[in-house]
PDB file of N, CA and C in Angstrom:
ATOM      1  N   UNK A   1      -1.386  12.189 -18.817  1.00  0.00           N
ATOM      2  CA  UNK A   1      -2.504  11.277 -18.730  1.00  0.00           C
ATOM      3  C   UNK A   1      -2.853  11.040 -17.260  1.00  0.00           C
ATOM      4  N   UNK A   2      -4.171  11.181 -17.098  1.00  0.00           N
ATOM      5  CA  UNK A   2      -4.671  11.023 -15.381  1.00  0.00           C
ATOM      6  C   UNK A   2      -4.587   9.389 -15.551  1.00  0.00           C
ATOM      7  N   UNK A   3      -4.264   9.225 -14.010  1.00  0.00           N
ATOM      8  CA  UNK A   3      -4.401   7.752 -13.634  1.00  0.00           C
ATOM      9  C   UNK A   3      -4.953   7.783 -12.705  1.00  0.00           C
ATOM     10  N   UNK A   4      -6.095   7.292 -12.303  1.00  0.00           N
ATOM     11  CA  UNK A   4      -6.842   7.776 -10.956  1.00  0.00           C
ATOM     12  C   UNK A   4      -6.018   6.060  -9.881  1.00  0.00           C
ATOM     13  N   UNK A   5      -6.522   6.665  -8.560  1.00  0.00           N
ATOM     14  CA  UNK A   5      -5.567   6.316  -7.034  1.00  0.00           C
ATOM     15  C   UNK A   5      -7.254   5.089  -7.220  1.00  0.00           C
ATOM     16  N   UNK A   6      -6.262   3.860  -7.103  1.00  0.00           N
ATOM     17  CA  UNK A   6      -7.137   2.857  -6.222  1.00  0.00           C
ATOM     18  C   UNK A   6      -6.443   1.834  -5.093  1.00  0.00           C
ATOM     19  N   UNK A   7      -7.266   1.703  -4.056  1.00  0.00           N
ATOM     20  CA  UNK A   7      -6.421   0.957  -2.712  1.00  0.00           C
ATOM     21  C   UNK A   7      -5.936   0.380  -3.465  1.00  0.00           C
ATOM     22  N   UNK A   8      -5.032  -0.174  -2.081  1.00  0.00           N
ATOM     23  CA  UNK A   8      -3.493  -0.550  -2.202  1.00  0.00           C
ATOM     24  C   UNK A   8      -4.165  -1.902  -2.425  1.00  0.00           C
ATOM     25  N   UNK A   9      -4.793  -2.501  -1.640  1.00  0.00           N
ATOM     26  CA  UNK A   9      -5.504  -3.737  -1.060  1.00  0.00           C
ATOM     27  C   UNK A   9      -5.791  -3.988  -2.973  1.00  0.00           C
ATOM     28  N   UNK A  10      -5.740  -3.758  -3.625  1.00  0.00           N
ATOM     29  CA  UNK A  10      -6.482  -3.801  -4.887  1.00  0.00           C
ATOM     30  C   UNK A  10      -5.517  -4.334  -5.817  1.00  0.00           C
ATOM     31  N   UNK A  11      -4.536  -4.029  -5.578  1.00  0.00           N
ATOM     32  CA  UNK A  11      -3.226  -4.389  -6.324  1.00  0.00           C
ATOM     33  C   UNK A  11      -3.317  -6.313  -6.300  1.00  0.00           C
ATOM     34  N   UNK A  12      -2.757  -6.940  -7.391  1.00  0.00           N
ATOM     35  CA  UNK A  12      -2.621  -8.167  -7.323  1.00  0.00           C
ATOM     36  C   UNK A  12      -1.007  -8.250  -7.358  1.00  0.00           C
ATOM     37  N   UNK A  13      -0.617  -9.142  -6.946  1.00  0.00           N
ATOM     38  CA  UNK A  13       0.436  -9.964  -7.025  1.00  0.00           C
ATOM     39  C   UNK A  13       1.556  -9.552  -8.079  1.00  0.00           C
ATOM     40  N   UNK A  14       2.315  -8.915  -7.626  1.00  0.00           N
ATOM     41  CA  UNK A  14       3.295  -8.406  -8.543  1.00  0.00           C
ATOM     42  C   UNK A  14       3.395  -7.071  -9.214  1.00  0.00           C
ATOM     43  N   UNK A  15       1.952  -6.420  -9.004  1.00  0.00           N
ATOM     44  CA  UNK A  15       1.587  -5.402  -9.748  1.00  0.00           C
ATOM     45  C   UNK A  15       2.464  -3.956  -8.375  1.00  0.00           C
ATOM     46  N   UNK A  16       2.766  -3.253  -9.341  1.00  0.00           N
ATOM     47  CA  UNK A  16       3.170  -2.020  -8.868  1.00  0.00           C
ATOM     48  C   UNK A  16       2.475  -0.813  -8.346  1.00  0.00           C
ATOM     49  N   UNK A  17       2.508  -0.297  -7.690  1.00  0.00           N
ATOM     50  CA  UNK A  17       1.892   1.544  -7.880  1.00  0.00           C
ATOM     51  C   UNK A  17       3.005   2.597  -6.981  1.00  0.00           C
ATOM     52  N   UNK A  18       2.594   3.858  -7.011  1.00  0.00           N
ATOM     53  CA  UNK A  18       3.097   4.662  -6.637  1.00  0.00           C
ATOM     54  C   UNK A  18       1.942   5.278  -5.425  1.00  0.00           C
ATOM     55  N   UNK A  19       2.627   5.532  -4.136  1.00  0.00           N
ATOM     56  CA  UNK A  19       1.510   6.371  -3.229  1.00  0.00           C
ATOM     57  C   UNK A  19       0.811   7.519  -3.525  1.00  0.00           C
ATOM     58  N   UNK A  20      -0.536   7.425  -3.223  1.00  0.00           N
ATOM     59  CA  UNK A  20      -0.615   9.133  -3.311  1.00  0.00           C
ATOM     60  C   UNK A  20      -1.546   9.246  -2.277  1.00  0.00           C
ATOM     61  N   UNK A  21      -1.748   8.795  -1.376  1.00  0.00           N
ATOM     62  CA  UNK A  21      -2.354   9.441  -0.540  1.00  0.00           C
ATOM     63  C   UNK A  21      -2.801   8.482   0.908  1.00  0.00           C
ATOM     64  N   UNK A  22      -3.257   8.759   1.883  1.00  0.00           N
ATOM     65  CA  UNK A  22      -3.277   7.621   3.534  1.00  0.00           C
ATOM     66  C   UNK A  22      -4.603   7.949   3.689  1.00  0.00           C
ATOM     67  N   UNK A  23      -5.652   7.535   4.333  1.00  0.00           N
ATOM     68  CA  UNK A  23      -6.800   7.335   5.279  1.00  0.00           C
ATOM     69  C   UNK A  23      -6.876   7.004   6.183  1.00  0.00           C
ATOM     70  N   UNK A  24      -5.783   7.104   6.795  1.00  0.00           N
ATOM     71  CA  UNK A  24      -5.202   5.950   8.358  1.00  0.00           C
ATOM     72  C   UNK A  24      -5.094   7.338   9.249  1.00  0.00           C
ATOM     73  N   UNK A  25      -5.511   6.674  10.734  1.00  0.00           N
ATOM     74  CA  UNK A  25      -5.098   7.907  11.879  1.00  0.00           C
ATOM     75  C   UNK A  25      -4.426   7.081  12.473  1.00  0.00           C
ATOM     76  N   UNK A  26      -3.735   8.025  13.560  1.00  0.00           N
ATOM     77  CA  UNK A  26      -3.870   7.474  14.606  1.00  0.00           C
ATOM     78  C   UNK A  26      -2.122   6.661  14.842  1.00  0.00           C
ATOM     79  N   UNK A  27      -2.064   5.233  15.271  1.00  0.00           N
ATOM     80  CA  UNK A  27      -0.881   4.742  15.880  1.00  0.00           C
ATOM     81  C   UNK A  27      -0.304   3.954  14.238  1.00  0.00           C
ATOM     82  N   UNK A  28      -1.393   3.331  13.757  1.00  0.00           N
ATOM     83  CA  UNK A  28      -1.363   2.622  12.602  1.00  0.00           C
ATOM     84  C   UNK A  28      -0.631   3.443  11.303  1.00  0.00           C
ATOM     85  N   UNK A  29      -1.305   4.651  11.108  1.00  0.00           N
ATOM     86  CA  UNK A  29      -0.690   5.592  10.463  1.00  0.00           C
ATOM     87  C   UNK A  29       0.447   6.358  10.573  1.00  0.00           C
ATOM     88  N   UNK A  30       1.097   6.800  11.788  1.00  0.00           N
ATOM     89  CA  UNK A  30       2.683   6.616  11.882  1.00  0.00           C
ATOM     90  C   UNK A  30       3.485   5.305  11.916  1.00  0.00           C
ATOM     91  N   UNK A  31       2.886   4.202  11.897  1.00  0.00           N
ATOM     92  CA  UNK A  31       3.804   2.949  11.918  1.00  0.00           C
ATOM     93  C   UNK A  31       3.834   2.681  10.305  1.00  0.00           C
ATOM     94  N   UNK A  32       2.872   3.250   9.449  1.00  0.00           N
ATOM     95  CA  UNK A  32       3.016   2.836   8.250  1.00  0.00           C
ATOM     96  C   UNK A  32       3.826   3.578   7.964  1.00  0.00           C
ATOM     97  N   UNK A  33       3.473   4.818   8.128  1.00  0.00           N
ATOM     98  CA  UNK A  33       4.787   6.010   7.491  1.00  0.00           C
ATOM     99  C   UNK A  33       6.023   6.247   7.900  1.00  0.00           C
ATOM    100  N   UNK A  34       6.231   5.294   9.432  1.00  0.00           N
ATOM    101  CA  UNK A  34       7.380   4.856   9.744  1.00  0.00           C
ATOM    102  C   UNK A  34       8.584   3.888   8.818  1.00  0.00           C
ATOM    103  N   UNK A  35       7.746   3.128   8.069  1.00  0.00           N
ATOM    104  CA  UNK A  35       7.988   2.075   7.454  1.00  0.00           C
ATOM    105  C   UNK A  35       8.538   2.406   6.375  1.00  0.00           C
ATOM    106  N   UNK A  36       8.066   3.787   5.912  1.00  0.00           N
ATOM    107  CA  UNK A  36       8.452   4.511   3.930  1.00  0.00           C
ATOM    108  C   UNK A  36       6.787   4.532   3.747  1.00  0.00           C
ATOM    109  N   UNK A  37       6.094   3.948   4.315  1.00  0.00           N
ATOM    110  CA  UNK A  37       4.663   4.371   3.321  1.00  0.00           C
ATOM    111  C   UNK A  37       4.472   5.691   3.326  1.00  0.00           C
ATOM    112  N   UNK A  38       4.619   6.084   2.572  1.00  0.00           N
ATOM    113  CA  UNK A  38       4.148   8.020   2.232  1.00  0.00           C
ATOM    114  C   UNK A  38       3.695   8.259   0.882  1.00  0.00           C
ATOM    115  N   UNK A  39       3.241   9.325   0.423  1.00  0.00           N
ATOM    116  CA  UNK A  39       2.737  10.056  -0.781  1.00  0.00           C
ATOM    117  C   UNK A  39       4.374   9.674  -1.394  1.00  0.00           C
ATOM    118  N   UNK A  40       4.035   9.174  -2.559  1.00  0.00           N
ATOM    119  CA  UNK A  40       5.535   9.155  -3.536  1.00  0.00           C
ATOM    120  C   UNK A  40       6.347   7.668  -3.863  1.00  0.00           C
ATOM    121  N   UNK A  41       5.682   7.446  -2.402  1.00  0.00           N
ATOM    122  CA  UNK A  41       6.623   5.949  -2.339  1.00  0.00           C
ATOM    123  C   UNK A  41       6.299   5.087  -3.375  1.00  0.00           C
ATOM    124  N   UNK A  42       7.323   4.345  -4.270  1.00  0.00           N
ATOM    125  CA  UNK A  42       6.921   3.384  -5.046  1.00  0.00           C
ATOM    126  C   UNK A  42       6.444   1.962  -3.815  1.00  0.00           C
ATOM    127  N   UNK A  43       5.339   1.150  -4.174  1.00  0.00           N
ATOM    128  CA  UNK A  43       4.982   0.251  -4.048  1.00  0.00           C
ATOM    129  C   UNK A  43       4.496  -1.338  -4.262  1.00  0.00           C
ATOM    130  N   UNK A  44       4.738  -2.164  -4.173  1.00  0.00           N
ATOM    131  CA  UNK A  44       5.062  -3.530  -5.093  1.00  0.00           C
ATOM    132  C   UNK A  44       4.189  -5.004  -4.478  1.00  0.00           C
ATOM    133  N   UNK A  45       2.883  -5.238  -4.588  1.00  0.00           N
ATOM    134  CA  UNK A  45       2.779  -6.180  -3.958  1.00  0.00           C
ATOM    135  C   UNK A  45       3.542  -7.191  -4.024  1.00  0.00           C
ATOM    136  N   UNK A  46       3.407  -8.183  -3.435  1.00  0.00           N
ATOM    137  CA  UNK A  46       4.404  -9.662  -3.475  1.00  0.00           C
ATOM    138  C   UNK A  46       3.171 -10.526  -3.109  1.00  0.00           C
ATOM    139  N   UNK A  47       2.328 -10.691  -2.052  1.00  0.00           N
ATOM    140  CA  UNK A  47       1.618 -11.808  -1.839  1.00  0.00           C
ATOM    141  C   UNK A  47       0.247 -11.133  -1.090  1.00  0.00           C
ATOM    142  N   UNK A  48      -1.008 -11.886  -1.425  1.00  0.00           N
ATOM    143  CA  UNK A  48      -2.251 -11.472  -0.495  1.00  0.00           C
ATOM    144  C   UNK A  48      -2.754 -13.127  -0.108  1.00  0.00           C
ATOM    145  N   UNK A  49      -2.885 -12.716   1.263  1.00  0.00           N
ATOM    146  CA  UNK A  49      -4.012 -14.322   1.674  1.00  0.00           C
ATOM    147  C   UNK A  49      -5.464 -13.460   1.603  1.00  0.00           C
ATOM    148  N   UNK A  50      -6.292 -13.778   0.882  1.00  0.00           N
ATOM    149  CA  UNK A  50      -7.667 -13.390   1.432  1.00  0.00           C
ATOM    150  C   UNK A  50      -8.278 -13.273   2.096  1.00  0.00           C
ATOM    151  N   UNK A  51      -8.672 -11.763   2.229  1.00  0.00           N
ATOM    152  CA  UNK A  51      -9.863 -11.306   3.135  1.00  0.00           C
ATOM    153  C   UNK A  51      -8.860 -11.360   4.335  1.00  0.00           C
ATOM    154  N   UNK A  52      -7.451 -10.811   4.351  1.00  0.00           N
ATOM    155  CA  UNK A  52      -6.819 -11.245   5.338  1.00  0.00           C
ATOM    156  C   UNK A  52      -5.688 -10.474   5.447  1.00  0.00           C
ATOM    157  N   UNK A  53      -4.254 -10.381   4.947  1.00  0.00           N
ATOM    158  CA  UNK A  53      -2.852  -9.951   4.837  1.00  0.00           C
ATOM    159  C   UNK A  53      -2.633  -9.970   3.730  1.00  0.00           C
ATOM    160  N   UNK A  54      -1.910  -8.704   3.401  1.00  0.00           N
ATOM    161  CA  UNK A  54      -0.740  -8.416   2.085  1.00  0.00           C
ATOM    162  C   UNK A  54      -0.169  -8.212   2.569  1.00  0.00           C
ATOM    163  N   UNK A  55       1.520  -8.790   1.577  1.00  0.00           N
ATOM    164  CA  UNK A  55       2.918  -8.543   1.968  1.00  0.00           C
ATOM    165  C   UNK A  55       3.238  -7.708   0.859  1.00  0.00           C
ATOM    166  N   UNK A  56       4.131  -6.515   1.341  1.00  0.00           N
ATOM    167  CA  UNK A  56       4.203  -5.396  -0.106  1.00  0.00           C
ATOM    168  C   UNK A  56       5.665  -4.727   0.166  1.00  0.00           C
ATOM    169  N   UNK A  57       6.019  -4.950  -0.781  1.00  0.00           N
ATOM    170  CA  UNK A  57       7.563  -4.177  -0.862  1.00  0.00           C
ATOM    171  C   UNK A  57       7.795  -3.087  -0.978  1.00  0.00           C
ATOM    172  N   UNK A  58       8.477  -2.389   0.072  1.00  0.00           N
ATOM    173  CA  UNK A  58       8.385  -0.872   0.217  1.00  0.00           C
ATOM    174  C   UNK A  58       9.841  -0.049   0.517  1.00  0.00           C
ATOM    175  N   UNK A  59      10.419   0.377   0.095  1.00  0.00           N
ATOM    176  CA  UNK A  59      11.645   0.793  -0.688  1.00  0.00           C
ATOM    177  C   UNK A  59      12.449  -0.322  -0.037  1.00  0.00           C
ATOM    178  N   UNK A  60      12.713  -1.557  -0.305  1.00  0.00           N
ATOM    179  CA  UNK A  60      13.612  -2.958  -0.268  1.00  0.00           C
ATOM    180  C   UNK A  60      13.197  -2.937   0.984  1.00  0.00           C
ATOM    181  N   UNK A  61      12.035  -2.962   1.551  1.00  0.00           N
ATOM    182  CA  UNK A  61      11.783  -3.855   2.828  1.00  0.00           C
ATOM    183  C   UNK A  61      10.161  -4.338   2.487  1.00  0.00           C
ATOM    184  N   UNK A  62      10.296  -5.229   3.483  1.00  0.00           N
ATOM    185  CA  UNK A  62       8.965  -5.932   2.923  1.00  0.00           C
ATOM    186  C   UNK A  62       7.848  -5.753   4.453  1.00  0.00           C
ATOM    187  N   UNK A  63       6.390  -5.101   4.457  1.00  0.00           N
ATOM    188  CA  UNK A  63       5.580  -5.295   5.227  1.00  0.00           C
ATOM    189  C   UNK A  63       4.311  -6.142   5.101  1.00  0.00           C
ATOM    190  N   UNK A  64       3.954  -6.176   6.088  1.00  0.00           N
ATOM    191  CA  UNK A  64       2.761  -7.212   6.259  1.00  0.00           C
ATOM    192  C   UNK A  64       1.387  -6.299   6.765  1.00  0.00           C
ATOM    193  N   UNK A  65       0.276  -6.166   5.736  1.00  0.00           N
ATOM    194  CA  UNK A  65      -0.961  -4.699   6.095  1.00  0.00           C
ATOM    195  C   UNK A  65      -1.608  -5.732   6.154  1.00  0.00           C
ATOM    196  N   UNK A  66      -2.984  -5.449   7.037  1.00  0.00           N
ATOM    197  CA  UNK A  66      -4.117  -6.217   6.888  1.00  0.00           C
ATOM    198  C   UNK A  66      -4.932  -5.585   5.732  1.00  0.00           C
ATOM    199  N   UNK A  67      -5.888  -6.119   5.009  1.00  0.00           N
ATOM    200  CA  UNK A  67      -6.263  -5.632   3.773  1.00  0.00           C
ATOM    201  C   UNK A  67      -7.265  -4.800   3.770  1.00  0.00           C
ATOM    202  N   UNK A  68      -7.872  -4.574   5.191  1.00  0.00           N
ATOM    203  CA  UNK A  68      -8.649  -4.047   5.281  1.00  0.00           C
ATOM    204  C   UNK A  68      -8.246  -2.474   5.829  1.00  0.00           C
ATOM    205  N   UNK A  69      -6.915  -2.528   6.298  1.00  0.00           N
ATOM    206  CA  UNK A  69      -6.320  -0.985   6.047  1.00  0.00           C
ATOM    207  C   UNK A  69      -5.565  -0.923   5.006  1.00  0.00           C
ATOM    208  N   UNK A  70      -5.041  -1.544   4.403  1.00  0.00           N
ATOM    209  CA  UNK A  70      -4.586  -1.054   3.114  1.00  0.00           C
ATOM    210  C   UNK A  70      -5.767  -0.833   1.936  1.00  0.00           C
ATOM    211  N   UNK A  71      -6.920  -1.054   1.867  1.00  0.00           N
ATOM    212  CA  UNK A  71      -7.819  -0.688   1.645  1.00  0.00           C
ATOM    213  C   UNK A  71      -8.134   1.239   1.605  1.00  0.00           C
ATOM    214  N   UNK A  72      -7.618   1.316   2.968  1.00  0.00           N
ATOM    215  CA  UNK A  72      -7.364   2.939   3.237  1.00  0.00           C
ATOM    216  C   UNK A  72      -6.138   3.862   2.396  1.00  0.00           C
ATOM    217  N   UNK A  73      -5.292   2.897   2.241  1.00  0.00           N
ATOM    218  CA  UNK A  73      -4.147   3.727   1.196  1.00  0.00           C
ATOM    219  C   UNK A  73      -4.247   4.005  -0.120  1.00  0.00           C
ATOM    220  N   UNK A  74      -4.690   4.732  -0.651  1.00  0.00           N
ATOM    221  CA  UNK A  74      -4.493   4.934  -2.310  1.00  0.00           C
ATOM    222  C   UNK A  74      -3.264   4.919  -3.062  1.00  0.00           C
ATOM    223  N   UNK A  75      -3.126   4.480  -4.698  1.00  0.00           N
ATOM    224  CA  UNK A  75      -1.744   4.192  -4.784  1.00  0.00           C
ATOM    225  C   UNK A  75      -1.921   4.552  -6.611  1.00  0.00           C
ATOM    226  N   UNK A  76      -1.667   4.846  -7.412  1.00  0.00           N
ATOM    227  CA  UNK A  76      -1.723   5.187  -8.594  1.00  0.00           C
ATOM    228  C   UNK A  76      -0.545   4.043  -9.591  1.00  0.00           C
ATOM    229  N   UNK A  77      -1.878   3.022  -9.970  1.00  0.00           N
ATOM    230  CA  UNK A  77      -1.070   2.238 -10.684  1.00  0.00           C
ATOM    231  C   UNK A  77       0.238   2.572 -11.717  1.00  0.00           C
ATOM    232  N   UNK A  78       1.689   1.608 -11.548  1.00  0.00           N
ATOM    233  CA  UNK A  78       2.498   1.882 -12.872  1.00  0.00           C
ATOM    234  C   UNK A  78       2.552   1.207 -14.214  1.00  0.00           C
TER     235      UNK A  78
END
C-alpha cells in the first residue's frame, strides 16, 4: 500500500513517521543528518509552538527544527 511523504512540520503531537526524503542544503542539512535525520529514520513528534518550533524524537534524542524547515523534510506517516 502507497503512503505518500508529507512534511515533517505536518505531523501533530505524538504522531509518528518514517523519513524519506530532505530539501535542506547547505550547513542546516548536515546538522540535521548529523543528528540521525536521514531517509529511514523513524520519527516522533513530541511538541509544536506555532508558526514557530517542533521538538521531535529522533532515535532517543530529542531536537528542536524550526517549522519552517521541517516543512522541507518529508516523512511517510506510521
Amino acid at each position: 500500500m502507497y503512503v505518500p511523504a508529507v512534511p515533517l512540520s505536518s505531523l501533530g503531537c505524538g504522531e509518528e513517521g518514517v523519513v524519506s526524503s530532505l530539501h535542506l542544503t547547505g550547513e542546516l542539512r548536515a546538522r540535521l543528518m548529523a543528528a540521525g535525520l536521514v531517509p529511514g529514520t523513524a520519527v516522533r513528534c513530541l511538541r509544536k509552538k506555532k508558526n514557530s518550533l517542533g521538538a521531535f524524537e529522533i532515535r532517543s534524542a530529542v531536537i528542536a527544527v524550526r517549522l519552517q524547515d521541517a516543512a522541507l523534510v518529508l516523512v511517510r506517516r506510521k
